[in-house]
N, C-alpha and C. Protein backbone atom coordinates (compact mmCIF):
# COMPACT_ATOMS: atom_id res chain seq x y z
N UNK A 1 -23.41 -3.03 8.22
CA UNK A 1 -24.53 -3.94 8.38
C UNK A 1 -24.79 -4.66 7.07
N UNK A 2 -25.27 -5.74 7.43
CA UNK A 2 -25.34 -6.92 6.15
C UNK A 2 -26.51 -6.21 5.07
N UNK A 3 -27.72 -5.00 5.91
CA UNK A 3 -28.42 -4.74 4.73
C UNK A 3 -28.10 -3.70 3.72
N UNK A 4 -26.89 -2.83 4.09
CA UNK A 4 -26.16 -2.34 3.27
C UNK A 4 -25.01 -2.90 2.10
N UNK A 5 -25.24 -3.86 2.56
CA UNK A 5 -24.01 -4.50 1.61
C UNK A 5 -24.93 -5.28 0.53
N UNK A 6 -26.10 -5.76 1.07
CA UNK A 6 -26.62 -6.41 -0.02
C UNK A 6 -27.66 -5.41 -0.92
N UNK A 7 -28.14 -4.08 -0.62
CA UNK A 7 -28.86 -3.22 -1.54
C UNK A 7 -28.29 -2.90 -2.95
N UNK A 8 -26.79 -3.21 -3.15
CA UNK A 8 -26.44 -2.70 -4.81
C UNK A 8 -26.51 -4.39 -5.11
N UNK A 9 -26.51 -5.53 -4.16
CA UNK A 9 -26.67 -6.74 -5.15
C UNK A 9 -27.97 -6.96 -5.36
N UNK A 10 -28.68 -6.66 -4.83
CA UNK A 10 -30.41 -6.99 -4.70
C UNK A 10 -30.48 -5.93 -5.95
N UNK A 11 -30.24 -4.60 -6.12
CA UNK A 11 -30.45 -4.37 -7.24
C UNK A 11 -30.05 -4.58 -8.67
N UNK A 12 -28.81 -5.62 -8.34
CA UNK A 12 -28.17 -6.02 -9.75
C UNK A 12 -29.16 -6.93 -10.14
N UNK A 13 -29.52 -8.20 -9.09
CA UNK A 13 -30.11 -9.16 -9.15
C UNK A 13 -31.42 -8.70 -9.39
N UNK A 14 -32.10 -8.68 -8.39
CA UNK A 14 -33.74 -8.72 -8.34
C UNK A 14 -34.08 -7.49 -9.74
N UNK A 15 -33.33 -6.35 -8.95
CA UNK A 15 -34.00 -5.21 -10.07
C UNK A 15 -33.70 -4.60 -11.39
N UNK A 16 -32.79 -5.74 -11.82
CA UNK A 16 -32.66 -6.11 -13.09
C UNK A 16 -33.35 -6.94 -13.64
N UNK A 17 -34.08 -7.89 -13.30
CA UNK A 17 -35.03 -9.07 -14.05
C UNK A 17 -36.46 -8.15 -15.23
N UNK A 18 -35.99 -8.90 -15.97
CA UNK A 18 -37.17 -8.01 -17.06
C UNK A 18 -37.95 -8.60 -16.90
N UNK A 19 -38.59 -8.05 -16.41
CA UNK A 19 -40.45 -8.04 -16.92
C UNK A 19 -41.21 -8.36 -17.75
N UNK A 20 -40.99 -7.78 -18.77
CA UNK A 20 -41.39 -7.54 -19.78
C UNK A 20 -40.94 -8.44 -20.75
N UNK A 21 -40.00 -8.83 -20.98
CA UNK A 21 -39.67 -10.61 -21.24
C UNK A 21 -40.12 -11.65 -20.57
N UNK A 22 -40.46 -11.48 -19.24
CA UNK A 22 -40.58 -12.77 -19.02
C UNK A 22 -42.13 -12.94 -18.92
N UNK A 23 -42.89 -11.11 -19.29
CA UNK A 23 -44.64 -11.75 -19.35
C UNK A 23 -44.62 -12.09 -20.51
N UNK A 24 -43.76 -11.65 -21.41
CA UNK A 24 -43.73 -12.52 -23.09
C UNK A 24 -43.66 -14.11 -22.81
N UNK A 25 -42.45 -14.48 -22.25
CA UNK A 25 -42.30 -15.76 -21.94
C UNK A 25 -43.31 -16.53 -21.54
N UNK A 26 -44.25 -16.07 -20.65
CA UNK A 26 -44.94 -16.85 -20.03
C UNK A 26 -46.54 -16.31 -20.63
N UNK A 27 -46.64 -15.48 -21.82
CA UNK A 27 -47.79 -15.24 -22.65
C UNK A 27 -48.78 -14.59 -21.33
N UNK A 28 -48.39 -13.54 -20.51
CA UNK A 28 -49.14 -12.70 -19.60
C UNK A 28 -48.60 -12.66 -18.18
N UNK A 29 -49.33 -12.13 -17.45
CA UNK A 29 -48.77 -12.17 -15.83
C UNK A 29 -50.24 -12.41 -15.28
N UNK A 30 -50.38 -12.58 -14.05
CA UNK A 30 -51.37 -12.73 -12.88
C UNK A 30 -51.89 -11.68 -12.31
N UNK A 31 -52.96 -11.42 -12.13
CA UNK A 31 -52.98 -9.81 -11.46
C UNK A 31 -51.84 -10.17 -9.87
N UNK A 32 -51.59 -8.48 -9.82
CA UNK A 32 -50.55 -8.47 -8.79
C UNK A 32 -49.25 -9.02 -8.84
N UNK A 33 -48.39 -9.58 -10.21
CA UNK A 33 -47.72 -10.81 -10.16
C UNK A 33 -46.06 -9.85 -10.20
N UNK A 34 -45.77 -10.16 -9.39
CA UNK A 34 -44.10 -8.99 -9.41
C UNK A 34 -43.37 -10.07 -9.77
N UNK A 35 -42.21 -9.25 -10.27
CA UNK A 35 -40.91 -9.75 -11.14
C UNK A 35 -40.31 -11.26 -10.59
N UNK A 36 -40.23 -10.88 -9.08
CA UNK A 36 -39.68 -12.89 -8.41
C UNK A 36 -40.90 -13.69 -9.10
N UNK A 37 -42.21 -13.86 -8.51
CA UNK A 37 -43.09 -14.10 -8.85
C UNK A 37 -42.79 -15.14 -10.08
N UNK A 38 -43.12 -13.71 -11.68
CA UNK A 38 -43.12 -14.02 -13.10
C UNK A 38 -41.47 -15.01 -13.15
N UNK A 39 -40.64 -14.99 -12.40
CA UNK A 39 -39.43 -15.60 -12.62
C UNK A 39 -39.75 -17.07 -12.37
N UNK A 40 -40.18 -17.29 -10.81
CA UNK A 40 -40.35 -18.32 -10.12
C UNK A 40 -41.27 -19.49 -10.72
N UNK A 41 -42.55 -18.41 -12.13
CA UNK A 41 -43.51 -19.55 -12.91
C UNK A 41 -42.33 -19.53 -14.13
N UNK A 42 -41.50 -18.83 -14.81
CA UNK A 42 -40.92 -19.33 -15.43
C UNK A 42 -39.81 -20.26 -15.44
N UNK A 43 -39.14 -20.35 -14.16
CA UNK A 43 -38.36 -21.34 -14.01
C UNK A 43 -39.53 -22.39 -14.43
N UNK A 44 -40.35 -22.82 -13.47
CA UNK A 44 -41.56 -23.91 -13.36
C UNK A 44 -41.68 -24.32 -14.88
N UNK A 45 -42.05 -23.60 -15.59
CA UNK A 45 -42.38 -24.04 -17.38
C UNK A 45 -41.10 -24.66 -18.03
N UNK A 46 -40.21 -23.84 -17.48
CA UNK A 46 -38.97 -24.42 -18.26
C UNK A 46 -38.34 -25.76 -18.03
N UNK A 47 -38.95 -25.83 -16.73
CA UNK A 47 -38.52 -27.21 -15.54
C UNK A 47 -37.14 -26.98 -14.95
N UNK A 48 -36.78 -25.84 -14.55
CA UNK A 48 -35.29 -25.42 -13.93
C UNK A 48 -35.32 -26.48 -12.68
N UNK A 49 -34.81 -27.08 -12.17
CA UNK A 49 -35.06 -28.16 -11.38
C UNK A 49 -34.33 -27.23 -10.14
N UNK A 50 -33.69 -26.16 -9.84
CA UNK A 50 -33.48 -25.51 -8.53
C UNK A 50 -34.57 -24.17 -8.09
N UNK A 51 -35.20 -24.29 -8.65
CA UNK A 51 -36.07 -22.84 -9.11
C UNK A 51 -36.50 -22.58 -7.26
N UNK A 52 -36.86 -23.57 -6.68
CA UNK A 52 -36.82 -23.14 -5.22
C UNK A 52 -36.07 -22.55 -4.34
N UNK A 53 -35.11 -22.95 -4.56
CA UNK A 53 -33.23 -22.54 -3.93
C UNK A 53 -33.46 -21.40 -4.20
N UNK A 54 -33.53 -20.98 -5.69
CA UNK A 54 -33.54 -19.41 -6.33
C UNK A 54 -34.09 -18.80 -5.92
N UNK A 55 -35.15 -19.08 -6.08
CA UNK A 55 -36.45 -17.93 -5.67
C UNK A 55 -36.40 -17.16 -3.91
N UNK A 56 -36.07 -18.90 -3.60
CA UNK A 56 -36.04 -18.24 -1.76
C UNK A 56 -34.60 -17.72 -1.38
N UNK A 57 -33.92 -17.36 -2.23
CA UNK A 57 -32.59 -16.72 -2.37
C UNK A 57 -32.83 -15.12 -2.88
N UNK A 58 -34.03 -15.52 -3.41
CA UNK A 58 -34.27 -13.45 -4.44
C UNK A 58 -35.39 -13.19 -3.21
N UNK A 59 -36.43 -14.10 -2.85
CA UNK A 59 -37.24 -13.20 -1.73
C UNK A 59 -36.54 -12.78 -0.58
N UNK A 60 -35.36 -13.82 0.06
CA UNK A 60 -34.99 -13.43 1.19
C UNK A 60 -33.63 -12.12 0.69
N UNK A 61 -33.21 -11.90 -0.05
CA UNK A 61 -32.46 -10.51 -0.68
C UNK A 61 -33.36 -9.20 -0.55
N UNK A 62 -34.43 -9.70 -1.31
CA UNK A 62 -35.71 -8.35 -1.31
C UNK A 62 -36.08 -8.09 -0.03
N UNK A 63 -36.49 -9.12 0.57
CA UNK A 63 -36.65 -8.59 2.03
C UNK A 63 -35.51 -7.65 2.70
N UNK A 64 -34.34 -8.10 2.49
CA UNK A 64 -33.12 -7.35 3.46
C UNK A 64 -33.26 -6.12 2.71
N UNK A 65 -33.34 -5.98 1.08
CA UNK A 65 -33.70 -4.74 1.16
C UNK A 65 -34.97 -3.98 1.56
N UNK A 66 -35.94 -4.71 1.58
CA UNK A 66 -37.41 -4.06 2.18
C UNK A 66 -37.03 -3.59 3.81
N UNK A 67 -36.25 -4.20 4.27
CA UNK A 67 -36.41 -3.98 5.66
C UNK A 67 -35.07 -2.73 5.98
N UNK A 68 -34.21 -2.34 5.19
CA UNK A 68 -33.63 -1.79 4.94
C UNK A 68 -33.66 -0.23 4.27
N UNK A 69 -34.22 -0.07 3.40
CA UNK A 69 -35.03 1.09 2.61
C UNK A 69 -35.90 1.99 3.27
N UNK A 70 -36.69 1.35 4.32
CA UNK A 70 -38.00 1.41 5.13
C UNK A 70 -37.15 1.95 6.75
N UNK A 71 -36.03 1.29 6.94
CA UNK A 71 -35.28 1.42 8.03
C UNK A 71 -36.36 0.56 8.90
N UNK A 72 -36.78 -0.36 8.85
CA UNK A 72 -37.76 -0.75 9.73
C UNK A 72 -36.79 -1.68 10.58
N UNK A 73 -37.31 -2.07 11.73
CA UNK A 73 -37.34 -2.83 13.01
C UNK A 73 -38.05 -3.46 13.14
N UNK A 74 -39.15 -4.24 12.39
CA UNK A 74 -40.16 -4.81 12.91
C UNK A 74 -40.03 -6.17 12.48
N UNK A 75 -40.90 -7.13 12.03
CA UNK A 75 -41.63 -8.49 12.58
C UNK A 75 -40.50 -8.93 11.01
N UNK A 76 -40.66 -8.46 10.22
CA UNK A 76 -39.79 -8.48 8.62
C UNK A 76 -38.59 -8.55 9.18
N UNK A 77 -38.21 -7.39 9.54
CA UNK A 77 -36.40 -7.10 9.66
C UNK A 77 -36.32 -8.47 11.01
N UNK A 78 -36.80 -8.88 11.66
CA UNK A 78 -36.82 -9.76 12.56
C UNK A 78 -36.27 -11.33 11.90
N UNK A 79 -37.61 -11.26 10.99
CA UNK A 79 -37.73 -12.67 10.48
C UNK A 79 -36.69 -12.56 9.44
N UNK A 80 -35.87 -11.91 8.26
CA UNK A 80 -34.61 -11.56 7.60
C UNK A 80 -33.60 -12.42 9.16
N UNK A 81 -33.76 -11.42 9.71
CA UNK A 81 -32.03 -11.48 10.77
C UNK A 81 -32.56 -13.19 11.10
N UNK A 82 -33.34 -13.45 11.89
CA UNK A 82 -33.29 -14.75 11.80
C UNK A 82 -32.95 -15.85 11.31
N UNK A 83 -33.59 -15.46 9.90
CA UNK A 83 -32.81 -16.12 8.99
C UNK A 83 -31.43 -16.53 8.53
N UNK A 84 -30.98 -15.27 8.25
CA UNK A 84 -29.61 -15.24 8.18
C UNK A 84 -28.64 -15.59 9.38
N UNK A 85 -29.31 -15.67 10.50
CA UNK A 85 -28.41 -15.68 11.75
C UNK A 85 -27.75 -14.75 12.04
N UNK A 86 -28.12 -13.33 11.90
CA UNK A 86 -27.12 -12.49 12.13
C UNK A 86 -27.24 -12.26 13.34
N UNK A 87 -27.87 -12.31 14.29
CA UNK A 87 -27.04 -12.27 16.01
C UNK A 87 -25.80 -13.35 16.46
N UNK A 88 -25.93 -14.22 15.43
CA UNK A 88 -24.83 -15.21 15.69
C UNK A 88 -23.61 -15.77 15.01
N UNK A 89 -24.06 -14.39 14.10
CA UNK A 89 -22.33 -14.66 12.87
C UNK A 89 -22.27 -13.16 12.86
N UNK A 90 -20.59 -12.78 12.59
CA UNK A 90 -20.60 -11.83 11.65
C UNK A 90 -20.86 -11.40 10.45
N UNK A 91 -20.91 -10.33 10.03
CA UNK A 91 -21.65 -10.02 9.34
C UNK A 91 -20.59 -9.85 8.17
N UNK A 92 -19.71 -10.25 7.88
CA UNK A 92 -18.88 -10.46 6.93
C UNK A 92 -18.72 -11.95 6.64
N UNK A 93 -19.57 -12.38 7.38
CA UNK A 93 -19.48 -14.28 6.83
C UNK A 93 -20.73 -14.43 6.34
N UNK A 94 -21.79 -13.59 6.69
CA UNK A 94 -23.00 -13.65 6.19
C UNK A 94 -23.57 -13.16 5.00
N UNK A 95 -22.37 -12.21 4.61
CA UNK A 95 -22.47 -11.84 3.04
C UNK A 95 -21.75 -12.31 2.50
N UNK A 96 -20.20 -13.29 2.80
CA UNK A 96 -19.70 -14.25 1.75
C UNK A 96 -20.49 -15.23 1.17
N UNK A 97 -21.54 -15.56 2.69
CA UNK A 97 -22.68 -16.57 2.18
C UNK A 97 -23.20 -16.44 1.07
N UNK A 98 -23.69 -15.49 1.26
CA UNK A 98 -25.05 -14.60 0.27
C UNK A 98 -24.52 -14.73 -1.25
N UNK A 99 -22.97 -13.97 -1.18
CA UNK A 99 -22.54 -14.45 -2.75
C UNK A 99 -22.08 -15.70 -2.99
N UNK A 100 -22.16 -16.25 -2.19
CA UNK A 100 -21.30 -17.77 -2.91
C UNK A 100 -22.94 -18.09 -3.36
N UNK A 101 -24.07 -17.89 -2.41
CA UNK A 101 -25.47 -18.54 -2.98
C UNK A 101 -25.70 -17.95 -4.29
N UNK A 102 -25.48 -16.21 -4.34
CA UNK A 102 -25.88 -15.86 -5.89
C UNK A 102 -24.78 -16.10 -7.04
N UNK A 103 -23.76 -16.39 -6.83
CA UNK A 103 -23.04 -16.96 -7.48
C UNK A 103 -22.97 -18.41 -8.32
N UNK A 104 -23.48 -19.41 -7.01
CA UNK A 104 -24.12 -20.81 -7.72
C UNK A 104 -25.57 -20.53 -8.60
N UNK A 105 -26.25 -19.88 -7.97
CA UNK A 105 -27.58 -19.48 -8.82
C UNK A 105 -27.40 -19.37 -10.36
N UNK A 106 -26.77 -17.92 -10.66
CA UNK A 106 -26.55 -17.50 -11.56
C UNK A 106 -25.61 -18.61 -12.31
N UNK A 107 -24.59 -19.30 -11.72
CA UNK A 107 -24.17 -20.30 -12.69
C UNK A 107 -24.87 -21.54 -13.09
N UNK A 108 -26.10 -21.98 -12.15
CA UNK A 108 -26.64 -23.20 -12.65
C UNK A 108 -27.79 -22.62 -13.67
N UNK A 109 -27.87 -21.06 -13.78
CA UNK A 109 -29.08 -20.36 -14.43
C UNK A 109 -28.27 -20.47 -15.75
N UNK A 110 -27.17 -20.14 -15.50
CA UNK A 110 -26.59 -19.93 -17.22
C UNK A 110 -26.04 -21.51 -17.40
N UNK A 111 -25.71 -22.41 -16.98
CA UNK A 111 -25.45 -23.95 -17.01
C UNK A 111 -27.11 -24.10 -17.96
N UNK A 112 -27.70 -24.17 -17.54
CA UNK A 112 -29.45 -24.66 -17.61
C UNK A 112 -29.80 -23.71 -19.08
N UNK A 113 -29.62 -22.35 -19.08
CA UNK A 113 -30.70 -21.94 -20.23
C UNK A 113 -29.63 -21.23 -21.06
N UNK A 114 -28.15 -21.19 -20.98
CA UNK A 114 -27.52 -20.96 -22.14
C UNK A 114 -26.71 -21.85 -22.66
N UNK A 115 -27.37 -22.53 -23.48
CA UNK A 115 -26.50 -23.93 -24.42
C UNK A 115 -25.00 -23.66 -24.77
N UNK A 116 -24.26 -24.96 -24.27
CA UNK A 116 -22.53 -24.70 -24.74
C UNK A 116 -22.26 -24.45 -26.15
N UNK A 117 -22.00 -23.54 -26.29
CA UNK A 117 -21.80 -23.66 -28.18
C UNK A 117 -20.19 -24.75 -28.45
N UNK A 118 -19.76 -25.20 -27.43
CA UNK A 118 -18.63 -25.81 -27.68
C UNK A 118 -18.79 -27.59 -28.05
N UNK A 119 -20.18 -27.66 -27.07
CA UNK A 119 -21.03 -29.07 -28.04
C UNK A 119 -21.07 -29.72 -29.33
């Protein structure tokens, strides 16, 4: 199942993001403000011009793992499968998806905030 395959990337991705850098970055957090969140206002400051793509790429990951972890069936794990279309693809085309999306991410993230030293 597609939510097994994506729980060790959701944790490379999502549950690797520091925290703690990025309430430095952004000089505090919001009450309640979790890690996508603090990411999603720091793209915004920096002016990452895909920061939407991203973000709704790390919530809809967290979800497959929320709905996954929980083993749930409900209105979540619903609205995930929907999304993804998984009654209507396999589920091995639906996680090539997934990495080709975190794959462009992560390269327009390091394109954008790590300068070419070859400049």
């Amino acid at each position: 199942m597609v939510r097994h395959q994506t729980l060790p990337l959701t944790k490379l991705i999502v549950d690797s993001l520091n925290d703690a850098r990025l309430a430095q970055e952004l000089e505090g957090v919001l009450p309640d403000e979790k890690s996508i969140g603090k990411l999603e206002r720091f793209f915004e400051t920096k002016g990452y011009s895909p920061k939407q793509r991203d973000i709704k790429l790390l919530r809809l990951l967290q979800g497959v793992r929320s709905t996954a972890a929980a083993h749930r069936k409900g209105e979540q794990f619903r609205k995930v499968s929907r999304e993804l279309q998984l009654d209507d693809r396999p589920v091995s085309e639906v996680f090539r998806e997934l990495l080709a999306q975190v794959n462009t991410m992560l390269t327009d993230i390091n394109a954008y905030f790590i300068p070419d030293v070859d400049e």
